[in-house]
C-alpha atoms as a PDB file:
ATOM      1  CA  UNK A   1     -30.334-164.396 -48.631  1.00  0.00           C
ATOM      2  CA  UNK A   2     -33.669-162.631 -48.143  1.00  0.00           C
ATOM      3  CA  UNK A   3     -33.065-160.454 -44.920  1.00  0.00           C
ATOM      4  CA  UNK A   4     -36.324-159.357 -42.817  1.00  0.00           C
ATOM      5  CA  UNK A   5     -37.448-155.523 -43.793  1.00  0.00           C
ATOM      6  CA  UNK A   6     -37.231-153.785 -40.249  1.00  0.00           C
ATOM      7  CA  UNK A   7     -39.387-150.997 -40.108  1.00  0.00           C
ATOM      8  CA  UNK A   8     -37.140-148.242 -38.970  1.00  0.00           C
ATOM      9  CA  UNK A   9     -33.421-147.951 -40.481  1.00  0.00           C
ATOM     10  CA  UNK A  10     -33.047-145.093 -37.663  1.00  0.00           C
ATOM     11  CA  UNK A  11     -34.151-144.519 -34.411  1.00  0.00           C
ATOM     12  CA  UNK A  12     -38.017-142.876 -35.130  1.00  0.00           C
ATOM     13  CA  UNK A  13     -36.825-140.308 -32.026  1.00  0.00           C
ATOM     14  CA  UNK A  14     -33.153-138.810 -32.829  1.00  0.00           C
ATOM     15  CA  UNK A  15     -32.723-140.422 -35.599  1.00  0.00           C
ATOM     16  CA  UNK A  16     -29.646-142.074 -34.236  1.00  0.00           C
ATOM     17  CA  UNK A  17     -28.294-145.974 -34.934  1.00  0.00           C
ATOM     18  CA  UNK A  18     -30.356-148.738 -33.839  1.00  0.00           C
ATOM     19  CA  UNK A  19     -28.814-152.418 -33.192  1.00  0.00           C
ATOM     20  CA  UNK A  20     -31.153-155.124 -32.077  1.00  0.00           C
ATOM     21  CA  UNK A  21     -30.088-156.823 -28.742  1.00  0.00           C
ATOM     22  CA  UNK A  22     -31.967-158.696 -25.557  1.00  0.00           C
ATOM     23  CA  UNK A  23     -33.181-156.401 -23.115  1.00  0.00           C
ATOM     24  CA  UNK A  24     -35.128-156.872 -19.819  1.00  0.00           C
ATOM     25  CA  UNK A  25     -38.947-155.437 -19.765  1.00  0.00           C
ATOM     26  CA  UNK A  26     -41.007-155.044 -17.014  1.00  0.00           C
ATOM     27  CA  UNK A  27     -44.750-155.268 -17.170  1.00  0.00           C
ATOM     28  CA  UNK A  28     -46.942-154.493 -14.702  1.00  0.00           C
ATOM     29  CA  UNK A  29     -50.878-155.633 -14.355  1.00  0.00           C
ATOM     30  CA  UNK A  30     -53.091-155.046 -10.948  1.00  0.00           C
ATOM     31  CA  UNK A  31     -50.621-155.978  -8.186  1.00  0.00           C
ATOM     32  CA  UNK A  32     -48.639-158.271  -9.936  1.00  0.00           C
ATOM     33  CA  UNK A  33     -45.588-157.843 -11.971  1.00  0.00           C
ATOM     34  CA  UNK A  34     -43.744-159.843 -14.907  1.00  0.00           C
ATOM     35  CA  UNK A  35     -40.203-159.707 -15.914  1.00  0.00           C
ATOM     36  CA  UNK A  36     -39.435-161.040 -19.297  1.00  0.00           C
ATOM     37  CA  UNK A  37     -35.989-160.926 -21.427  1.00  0.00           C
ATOM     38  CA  UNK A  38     -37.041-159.656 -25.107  1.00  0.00           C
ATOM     39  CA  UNK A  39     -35.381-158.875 -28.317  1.00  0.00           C
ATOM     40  CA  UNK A  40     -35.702-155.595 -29.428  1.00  0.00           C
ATOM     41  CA  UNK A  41     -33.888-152.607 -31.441  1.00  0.00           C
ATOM     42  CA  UNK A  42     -32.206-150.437 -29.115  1.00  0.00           C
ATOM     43  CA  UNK A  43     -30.762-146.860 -30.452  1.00  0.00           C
ATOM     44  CA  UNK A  44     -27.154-146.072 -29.376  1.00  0.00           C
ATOM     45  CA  UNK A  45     -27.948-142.445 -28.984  1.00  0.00           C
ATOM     46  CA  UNK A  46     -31.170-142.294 -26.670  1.00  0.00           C
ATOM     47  CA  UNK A  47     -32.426-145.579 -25.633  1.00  0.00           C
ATOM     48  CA  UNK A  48     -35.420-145.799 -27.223  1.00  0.00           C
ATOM     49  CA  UNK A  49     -36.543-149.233 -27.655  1.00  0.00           C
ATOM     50  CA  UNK A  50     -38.412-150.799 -30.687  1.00  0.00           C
ATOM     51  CA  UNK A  51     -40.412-154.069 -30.023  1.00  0.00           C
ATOM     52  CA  UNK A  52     -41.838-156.097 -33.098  1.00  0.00           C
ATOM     53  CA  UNK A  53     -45.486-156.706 -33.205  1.00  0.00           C
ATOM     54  CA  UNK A  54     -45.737-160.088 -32.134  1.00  0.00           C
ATOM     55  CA  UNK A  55     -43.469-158.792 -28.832  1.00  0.00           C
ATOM     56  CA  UNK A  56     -45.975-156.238 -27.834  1.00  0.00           C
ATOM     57  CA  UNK A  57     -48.950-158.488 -28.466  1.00  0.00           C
ATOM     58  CA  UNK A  58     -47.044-160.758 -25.896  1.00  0.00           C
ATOM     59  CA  UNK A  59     -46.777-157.520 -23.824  1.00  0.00           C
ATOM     60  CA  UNK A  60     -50.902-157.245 -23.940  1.00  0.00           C
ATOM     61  CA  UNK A  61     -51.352-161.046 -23.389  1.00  0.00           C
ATOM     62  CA  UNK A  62     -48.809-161.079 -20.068  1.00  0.00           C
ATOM     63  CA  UNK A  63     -50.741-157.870 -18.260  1.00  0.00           C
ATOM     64  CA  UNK A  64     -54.019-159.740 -18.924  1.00  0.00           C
ATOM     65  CA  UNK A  65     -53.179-162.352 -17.477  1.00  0.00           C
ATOM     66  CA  UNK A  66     -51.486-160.519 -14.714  1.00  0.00           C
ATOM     67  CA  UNK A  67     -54.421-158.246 -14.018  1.00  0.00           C
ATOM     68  CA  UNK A  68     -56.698-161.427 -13.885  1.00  0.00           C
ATOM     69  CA  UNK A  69     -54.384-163.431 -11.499  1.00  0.00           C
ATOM     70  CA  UNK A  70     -53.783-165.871 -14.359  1.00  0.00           C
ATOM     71  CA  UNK A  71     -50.116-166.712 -12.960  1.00  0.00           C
ATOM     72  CA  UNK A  72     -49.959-170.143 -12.457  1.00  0.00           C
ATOM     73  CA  UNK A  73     -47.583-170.396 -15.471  1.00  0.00           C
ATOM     74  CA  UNK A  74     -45.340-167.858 -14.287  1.00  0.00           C
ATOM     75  CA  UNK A  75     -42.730-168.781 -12.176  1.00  0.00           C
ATOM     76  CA  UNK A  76     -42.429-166.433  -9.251  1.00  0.00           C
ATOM     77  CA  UNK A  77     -39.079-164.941  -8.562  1.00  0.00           C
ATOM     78  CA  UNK A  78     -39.396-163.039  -5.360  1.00  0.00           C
ATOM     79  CA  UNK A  79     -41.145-160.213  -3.758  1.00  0.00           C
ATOM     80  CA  UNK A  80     -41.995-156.404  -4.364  1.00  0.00           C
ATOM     81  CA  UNK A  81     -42.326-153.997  -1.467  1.00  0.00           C
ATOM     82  CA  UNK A  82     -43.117-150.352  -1.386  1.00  0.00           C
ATOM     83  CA  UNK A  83     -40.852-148.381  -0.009  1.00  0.00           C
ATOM     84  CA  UNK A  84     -41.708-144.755   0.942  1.00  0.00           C
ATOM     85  CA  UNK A  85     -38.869-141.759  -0.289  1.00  0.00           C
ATOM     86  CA  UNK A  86     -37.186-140.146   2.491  1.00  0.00           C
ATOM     87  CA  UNK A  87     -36.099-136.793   2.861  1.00  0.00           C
END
């Protein structure tokens, strides 16, 4: 069975374990905002996350499109609102 090379064996950061599992990004572009369920490797010590190229080209292609208003193939999920910290 010919198993894919992954670039890092270890997290690139502490050098801890890394297991590949779906996580949720967020993307932001102008005033609008995408939220998109990727695979990625995730280390068990810090939480660093590693995407594979073609993810984070998807990355670049979804805040283009956000940042142009190109969303009428997105499918809208709610609002976002501001809110101001109190002390």
């Amino acid at each position: 069975m010919n198993q894919a090379i992954k670039p890092f064996e270890k997290c690139p950061v502490c050098g801890g374990e890394l297991v590949n599992k779906e996580v949720e990004k967020i993307l932001r572009g102008g005033v609008h905002t995408a939220v998109l369920k990727v695979r990625a490797d995730v280390c068990l010590h810090c939480g660093e996350r590693l995407y594979s190229q073609e993810t984070v080209r998807s990355f670049e292609e979804i805040r283009r499109k956000l940042e142009r208003k190109e969303v009428a193939d997105f499918q809208p999920i709610g609002q976002s609102f501001l809110v101001a910290a109190s002390d």
